[in-house]
C-alpha atoms as a PDB file:
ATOM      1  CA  UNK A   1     -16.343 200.980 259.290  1.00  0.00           C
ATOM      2  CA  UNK A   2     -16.483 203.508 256.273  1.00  0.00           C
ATOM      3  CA  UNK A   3     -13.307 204.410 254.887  1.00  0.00           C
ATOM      4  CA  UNK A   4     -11.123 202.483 257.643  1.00  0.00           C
ATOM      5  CA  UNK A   5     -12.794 204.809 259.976  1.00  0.00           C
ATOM      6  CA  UNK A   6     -15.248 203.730 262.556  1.00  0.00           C
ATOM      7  CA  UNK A   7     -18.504 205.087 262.424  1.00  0.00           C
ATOM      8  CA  UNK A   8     -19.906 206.859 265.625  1.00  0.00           C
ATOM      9  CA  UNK A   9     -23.401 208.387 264.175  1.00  0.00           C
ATOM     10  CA  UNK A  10     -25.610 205.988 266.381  1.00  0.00           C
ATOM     11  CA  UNK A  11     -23.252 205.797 269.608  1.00  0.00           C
ATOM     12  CA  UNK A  12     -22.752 208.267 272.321  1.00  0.00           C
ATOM     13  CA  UNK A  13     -18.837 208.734 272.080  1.00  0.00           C
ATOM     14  CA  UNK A  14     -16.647 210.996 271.018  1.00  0.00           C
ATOM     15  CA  UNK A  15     -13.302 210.438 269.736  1.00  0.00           C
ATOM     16  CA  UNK A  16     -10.495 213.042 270.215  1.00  0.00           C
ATOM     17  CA  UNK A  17      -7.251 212.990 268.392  1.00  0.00           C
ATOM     18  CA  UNK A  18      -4.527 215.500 268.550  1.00  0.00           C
ATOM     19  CA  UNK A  19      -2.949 216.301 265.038  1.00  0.00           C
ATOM     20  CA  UNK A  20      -0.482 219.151 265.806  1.00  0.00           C
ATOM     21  CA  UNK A  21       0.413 221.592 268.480  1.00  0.00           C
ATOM     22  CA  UNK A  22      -2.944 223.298 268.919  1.00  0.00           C
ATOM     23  CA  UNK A  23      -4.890 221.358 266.285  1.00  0.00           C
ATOM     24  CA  UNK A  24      -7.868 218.325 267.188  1.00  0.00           C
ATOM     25  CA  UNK A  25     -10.191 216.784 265.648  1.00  0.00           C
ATOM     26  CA  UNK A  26     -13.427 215.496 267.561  1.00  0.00           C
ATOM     27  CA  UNK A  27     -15.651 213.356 265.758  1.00  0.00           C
ATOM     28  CA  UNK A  28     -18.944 213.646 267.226  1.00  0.00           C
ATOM     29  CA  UNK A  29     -22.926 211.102 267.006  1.00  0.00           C
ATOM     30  CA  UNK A  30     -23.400 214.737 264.763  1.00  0.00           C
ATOM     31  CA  UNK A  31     -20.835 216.324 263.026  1.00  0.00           C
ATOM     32  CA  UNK A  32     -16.876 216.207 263.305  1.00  0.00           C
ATOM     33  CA  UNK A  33     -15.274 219.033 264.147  1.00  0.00           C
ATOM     34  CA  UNK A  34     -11.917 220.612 263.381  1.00  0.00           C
ATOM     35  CA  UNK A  35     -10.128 223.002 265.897  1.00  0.00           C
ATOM     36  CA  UNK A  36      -6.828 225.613 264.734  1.00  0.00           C
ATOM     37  CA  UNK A  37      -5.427 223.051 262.109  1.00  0.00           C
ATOM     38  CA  UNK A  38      -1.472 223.903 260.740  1.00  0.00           C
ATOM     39  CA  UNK A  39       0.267 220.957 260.081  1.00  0.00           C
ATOM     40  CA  UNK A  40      -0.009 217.523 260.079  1.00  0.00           C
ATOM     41  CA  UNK A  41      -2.164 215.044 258.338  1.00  0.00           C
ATOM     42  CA  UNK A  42      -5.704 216.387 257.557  1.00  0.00           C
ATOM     43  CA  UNK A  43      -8.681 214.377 258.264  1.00  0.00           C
ATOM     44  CA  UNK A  44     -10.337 212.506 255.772  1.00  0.00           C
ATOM     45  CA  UNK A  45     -14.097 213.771 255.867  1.00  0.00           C
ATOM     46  CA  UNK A  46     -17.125 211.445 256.763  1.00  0.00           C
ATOM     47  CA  UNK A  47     -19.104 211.220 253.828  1.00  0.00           C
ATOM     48  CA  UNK A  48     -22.067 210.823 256.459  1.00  0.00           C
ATOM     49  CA  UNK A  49     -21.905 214.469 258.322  1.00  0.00           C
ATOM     50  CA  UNK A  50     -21.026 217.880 258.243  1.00  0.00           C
ATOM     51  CA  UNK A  51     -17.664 219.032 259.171  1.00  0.00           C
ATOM     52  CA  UNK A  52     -17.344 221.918 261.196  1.00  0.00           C
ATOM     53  CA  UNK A  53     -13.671 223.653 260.915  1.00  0.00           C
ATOM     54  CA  UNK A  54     -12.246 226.453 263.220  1.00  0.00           C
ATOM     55  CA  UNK A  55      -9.988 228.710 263.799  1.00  0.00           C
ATOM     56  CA  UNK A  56      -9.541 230.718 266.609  1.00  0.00           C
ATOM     57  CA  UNK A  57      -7.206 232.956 265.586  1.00  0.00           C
ATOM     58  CA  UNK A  58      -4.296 234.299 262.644  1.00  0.00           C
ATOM     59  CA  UNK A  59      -1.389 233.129 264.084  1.00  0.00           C
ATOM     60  CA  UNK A  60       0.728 230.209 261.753  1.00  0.00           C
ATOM     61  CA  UNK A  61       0.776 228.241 264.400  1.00  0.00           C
ATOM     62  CA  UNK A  62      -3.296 227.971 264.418  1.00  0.00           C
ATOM     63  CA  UNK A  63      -4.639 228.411 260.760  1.00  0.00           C
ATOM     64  CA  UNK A  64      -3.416 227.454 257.596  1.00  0.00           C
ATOM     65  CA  UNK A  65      -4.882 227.865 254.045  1.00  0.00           C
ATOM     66  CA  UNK A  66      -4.562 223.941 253.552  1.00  0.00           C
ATOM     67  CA  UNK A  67      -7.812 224.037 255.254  1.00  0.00           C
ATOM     68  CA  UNK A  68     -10.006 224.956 252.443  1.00  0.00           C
ATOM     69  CA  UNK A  69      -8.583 222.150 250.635  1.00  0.00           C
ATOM     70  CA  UNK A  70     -10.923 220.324 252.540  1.00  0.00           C
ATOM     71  CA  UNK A  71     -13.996 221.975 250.836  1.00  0.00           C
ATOM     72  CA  UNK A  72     -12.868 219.808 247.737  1.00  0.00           C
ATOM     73  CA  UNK A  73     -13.626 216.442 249.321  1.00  0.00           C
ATOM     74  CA  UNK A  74     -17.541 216.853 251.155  1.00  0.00           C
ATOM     75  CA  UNK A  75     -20.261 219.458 250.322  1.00  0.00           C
ATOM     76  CA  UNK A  76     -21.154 219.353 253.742  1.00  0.00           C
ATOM     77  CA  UNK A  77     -18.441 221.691 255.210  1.00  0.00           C
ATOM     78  CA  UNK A  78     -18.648 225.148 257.488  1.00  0.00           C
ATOM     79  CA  UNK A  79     -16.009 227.291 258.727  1.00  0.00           C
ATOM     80  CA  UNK A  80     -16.170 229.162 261.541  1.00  0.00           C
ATOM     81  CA  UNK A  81     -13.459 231.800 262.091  1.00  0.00           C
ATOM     82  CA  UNK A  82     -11.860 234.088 263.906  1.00  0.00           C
ATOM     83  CA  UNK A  83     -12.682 238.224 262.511  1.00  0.00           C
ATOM     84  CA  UNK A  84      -9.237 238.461 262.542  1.00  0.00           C
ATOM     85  CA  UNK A  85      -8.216 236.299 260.278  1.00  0.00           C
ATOM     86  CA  UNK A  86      -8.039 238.760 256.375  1.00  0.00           C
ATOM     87  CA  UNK A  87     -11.106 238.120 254.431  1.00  0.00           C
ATOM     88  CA  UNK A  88      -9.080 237.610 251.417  1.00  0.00           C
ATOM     89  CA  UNK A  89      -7.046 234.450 252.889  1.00  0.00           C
ATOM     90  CA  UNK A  90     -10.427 232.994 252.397  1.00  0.00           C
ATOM     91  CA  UNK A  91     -11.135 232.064 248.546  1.00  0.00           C
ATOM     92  CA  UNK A  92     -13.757 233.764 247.410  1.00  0.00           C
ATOM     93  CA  UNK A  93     -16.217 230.369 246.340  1.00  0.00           C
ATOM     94  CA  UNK A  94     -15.831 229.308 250.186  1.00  0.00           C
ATOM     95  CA  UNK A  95     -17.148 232.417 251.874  1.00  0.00           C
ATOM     96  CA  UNK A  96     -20.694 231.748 251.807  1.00  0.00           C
ATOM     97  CA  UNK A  97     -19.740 228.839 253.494  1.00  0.00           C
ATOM     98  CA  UNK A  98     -17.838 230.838 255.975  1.00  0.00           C
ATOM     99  CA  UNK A  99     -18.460 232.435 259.496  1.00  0.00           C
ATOM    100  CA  UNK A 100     -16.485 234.862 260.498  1.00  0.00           C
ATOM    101  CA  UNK A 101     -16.750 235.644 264.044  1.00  0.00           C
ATOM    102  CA  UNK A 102     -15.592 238.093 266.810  1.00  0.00           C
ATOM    103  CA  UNK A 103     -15.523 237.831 270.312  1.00  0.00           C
ATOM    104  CA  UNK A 104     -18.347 237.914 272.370  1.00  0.00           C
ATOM    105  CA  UNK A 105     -21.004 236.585 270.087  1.00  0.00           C
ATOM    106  CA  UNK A 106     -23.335 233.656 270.198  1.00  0.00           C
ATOM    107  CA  UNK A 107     -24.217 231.778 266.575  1.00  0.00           C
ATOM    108  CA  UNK A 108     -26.118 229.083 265.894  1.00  0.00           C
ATOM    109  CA  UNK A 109     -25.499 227.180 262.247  1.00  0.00           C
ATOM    110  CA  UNK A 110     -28.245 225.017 261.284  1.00  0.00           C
ATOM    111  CA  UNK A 111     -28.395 222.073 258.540  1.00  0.00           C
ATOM    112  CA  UNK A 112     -29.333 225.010 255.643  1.00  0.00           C
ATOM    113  CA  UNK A 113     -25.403 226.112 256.584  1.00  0.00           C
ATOM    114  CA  UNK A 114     -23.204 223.141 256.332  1.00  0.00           C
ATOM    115  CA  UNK A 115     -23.191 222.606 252.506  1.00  0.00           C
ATOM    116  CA  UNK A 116     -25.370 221.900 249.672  1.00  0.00           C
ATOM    117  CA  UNK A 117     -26.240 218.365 251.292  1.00  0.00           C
ATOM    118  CA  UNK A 118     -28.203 219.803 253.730  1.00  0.00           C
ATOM    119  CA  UNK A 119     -30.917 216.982 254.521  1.00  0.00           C
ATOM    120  CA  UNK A 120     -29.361 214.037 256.573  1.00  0.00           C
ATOM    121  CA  UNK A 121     -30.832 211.290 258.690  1.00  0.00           C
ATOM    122  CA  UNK A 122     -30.042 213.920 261.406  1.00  0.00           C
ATOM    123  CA  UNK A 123     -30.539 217.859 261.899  1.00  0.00           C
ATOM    124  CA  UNK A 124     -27.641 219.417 262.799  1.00  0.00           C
ATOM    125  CA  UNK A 125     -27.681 222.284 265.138  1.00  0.00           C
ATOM    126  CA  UNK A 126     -24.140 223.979 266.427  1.00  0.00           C
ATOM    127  CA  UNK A 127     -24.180 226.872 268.934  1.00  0.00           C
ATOM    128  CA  UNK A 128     -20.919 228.952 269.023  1.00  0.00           C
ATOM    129  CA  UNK A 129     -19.757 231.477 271.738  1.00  0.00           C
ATOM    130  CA  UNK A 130     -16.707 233.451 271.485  1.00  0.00           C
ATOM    131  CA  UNK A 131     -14.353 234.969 274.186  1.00  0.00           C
ATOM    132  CA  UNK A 132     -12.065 237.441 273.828  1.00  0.00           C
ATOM    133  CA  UNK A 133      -8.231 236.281 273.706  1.00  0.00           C
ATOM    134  CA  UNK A 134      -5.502 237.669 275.703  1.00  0.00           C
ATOM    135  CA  UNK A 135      -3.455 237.685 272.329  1.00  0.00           C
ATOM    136  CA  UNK A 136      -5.458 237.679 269.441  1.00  0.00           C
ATOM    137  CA  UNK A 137      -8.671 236.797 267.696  1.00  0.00           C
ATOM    138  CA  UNK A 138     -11.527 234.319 269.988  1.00  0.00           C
ATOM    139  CA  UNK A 139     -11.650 231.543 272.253  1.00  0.00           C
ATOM    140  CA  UNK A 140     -14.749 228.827 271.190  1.00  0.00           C
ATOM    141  CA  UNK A 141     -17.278 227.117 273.038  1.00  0.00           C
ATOM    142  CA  UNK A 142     -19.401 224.727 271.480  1.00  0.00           C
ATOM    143  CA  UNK A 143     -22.362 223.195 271.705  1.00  0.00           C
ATOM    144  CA  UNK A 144     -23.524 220.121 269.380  1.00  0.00           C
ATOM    145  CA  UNK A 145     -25.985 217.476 270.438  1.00  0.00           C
ATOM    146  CA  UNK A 146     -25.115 216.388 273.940  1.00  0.00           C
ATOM    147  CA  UNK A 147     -21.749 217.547 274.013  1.00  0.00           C
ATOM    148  CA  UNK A 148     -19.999 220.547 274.740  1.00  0.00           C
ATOM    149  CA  UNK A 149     -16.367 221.352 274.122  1.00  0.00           C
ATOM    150  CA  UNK A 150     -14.255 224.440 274.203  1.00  0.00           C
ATOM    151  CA  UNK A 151     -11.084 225.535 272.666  1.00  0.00           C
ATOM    152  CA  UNK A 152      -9.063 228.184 274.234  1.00  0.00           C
ATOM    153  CA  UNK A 153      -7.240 229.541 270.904  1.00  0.00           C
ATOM    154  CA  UNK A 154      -4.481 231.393 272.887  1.00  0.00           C
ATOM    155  CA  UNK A 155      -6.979 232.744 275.499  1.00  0.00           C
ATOM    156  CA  UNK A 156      -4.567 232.295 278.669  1.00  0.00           C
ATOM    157  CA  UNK A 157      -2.281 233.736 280.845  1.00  0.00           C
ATOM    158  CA  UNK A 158       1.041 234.707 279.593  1.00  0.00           C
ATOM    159  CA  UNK A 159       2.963 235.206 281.894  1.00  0.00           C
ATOM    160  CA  UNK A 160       6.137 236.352 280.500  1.00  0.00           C
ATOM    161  CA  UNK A 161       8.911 237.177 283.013  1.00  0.00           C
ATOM    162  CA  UNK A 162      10.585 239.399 280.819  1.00  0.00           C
ATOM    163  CA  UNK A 163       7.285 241.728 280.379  1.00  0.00           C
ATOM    164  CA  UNK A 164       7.443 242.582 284.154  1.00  0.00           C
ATOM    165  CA  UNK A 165       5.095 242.978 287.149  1.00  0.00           C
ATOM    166  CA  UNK A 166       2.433 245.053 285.066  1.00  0.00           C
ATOM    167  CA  UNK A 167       2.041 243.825 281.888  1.00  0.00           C
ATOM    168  CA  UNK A 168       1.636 240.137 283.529  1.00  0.00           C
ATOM    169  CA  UNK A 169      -0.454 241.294 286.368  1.00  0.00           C
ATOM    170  CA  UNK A 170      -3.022 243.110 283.160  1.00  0.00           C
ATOM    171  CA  UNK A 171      -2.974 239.798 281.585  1.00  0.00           C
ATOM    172  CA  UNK A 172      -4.066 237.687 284.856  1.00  0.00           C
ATOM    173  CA  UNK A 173      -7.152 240.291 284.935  1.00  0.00           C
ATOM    174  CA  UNK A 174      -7.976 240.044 281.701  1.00  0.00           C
ATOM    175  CA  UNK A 175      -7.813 235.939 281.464  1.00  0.00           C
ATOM    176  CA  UNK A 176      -9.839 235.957 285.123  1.00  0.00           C
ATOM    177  CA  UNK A 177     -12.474 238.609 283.439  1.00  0.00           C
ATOM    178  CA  UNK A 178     -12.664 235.964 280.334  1.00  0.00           C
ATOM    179  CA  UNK A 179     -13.008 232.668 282.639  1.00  0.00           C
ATOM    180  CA  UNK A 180     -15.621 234.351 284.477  1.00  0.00           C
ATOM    181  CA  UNK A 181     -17.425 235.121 281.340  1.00  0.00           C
ATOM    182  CA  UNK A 182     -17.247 231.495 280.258  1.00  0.00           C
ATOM    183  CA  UNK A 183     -17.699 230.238 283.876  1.00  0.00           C
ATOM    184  CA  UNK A 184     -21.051 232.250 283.693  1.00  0.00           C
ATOM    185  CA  UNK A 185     -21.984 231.282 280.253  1.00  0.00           C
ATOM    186  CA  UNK A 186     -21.576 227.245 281.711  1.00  0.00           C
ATOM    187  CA  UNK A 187     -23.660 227.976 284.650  1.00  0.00           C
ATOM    188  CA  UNK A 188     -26.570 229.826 282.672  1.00  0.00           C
ATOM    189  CA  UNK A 189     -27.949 226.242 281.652  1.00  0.00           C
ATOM    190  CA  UNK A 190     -26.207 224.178 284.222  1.00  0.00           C
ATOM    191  CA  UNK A 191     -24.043 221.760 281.295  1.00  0.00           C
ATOM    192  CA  UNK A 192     -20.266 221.429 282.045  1.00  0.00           C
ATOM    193  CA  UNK A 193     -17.671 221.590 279.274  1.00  0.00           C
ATOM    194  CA  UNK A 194     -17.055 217.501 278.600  1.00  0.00           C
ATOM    195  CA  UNK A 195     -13.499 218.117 276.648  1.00  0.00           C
ATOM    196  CA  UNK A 196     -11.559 221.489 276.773  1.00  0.00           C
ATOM    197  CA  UNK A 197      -8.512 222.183 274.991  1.00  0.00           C
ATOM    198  CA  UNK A 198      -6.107 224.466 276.957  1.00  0.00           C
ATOM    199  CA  UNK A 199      -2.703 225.860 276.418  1.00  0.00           C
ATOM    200  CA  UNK A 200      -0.013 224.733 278.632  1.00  0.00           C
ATOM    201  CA  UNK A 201       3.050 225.681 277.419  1.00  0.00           C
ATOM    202  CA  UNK A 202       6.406 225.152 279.086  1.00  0.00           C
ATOM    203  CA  UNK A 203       7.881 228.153 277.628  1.00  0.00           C
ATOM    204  CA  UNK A 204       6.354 230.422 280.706  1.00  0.00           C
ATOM    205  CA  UNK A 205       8.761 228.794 282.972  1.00  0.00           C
ATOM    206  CA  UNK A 206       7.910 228.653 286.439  1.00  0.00           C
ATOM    207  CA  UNK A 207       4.581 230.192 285.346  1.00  0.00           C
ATOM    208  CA  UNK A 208       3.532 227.298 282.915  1.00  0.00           C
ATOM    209  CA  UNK A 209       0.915 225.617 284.943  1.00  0.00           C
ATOM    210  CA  UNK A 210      -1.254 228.961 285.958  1.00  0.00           C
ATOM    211  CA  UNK A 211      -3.656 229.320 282.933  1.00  0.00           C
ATOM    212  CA  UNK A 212      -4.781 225.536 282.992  1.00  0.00           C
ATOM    213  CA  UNK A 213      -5.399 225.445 286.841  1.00  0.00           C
ATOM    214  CA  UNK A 214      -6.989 228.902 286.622  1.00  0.00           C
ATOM    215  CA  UNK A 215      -9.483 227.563 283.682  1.00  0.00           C
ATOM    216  CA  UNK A 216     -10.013 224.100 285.767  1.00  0.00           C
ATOM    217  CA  UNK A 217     -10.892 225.907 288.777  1.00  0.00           C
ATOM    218  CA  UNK A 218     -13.459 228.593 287.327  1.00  0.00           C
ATOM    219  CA  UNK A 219     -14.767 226.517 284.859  1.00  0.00           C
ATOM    220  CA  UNK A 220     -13.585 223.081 285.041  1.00  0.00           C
ATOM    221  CA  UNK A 221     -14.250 220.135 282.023  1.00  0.00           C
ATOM    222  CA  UNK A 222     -14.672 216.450 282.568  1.00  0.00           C
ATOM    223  CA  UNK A 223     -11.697 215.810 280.374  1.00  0.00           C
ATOM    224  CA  UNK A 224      -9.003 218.379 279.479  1.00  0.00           C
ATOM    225  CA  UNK A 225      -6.346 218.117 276.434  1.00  0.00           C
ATOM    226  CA  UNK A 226      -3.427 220.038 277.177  1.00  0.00           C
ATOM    227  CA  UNK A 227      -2.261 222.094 273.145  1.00  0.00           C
ATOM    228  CA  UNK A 228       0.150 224.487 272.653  1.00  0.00           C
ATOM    229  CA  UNK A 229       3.136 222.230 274.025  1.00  0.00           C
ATOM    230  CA  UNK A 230       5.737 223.753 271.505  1.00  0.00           C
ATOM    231  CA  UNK A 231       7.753 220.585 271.338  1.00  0.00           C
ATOM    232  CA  UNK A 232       7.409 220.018 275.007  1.00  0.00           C
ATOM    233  CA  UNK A 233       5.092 217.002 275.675  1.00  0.00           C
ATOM    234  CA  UNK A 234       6.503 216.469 279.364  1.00  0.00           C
ATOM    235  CA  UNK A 235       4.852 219.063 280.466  1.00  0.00           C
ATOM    236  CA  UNK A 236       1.910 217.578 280.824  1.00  0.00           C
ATOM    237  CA  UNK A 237       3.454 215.164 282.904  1.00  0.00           C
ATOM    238  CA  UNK A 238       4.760 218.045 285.168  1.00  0.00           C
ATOM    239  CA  UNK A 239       0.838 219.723 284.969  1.00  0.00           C
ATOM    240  CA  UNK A 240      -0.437 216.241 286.685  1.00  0.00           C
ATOM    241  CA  UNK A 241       2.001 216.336 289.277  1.00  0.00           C
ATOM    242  CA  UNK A 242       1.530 220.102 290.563  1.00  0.00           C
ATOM    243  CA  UNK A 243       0.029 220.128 293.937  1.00  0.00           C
ATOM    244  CA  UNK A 244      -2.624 222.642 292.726  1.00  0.00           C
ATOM    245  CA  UNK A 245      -3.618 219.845 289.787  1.00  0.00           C
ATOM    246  CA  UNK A 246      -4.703 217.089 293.069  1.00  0.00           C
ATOM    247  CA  UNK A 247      -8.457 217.910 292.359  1.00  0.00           C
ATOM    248  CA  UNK A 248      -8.045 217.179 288.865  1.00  0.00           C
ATOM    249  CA  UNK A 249      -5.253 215.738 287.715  1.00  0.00           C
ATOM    250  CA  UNK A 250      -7.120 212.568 286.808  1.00  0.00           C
ATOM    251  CA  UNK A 251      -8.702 214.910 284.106  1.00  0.00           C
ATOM    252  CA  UNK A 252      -5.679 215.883 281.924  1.00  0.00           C
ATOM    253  CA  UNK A 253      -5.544 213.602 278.995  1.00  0.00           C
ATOM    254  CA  UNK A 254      -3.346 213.292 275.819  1.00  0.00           C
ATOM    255  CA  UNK A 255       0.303 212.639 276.014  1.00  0.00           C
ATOM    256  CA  UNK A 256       1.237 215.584 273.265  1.00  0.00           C
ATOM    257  CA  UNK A 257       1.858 212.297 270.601  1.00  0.00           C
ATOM    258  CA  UNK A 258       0.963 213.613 267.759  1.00  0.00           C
ATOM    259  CA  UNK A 259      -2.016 211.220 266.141  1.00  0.00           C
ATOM    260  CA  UNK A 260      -2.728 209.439 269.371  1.00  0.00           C
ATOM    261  CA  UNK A 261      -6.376 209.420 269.739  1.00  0.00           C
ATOM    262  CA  UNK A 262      -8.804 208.890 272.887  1.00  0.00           C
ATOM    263  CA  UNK A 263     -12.455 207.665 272.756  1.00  0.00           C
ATOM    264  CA  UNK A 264     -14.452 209.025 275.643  1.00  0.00           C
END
């Protein structure tokens, strides 16, 4: 244990925890990694490895300043953020430590980018790809050691009733366009996604459930983590028991507990 934390940097797991809404942390063998942070309690960085933070996009509900509070407590620190995001809500010290990223590139940040600590008992090597959202800024997939993970940012399909037949039917082509993108990207080197983190949010209605199946069907993920509940937690609940979840439904963790963590 270091800090009452268990250390994982000679095991193979990863351990997922859900701190708010669309926020998780994944602490990785590597690195640990921070995904669209807003509230809730902020990690406590490993002393022993970099920490990766991310965010996908500008919205409150996915990025807060609080992150760069973070900077203040390990050396070895990156972020990795969405182009949309105003250069000046970054402070001006951090940005060198900052990558700011649009969609459709591919990035790899090395050990020379994670800090002035740069020489651990490990080199660290994280590949980023970004997807265009069907709202704003990037969707993330990520690559570290053995494991890959992705984080949908609000890359889904809202399907808003109220918009009408048009404006949902454009943003069904434009999440298919992005999942085949992604779906291409994961068959390029044949490794599946091991965690994705998907929005399922009850607030579509009837419609809730389409953008998860969609991205489990083109792409698919060992494990997925349901985000972007709003509030609603028992949707998940509802996701598992769709007919069109059968093939998968085994593979929808989390409970939408805020804090509750799983080791995979």
């Amino acid at each position: 244990m270091i800090g009452g934390r268990t250390q994982l940097w000679y095991t193979d797991e990863m351990k997922i925890r859900l701190i708010a809404h669309s926020g998780f942390y994944a602490e990785l063998p590597e690195a640990d990694l921070l995904f669209d942070y807003y509230y809730g309690e902020l990690p406590v960085p490993d002393p022993g490895k970099p920490l990766f933070v991310f965010v996908s996009h500008r919205h409150a509900d996915h990025f807060s300043e609080k992150i760069f509070d973070l900077a203040e407590q390990t050396e070895q620190i990156a972020y990795i953020i969405s182009d949309d995001v105003p250069l000046q809500k970054i402070p001006e010290k951090l940005r060198g430590k900052t990558l700011r990223i649009g969609a459709g590139e591919t990035r790899e940040i090395g050990p020379e980018k994670t800090g002035k600590s740069t020489r651990t008992d490990r080199q660290v090597k994280l590949t980023v790809r970004s997807f265009a959202s069907t709202d704003e800024g990037v969707a993330f997939l990520v690559d570290l050691g053995a494991w890959r993970l992705y984080h949908a940012g609000d890359l889904n399909n809202w399907h808003w009733e109220e918009e009408g037949p048009a404006w949902n039917a454009d943003q069904e082509r434009r999440y298919n366009k992005a999942l085949k993108q992604l779906a291409a990207c994961v068959a390029a080197d044949g490794k599946q996604v091991d965690v994705a983190f998907v929005p399922l949010d009850s607030r579509l209605g009837a419609s809730f459930w389409m953008g998860m199946d969609a991205y489990m069907r083109t792409v698919g993920a060992a494990h997925v983590f349901p985000m972007h509940l709003f509030g609603d937690p028992g949707v998940i609940r509802r996701m598992r028991h769709m007919p069109c979840a059968a093939p998968y439904a085994d593979r929808i963790l989390g409970t939408g507990a805020e804090g509750k963590e799983f080791e995979l």
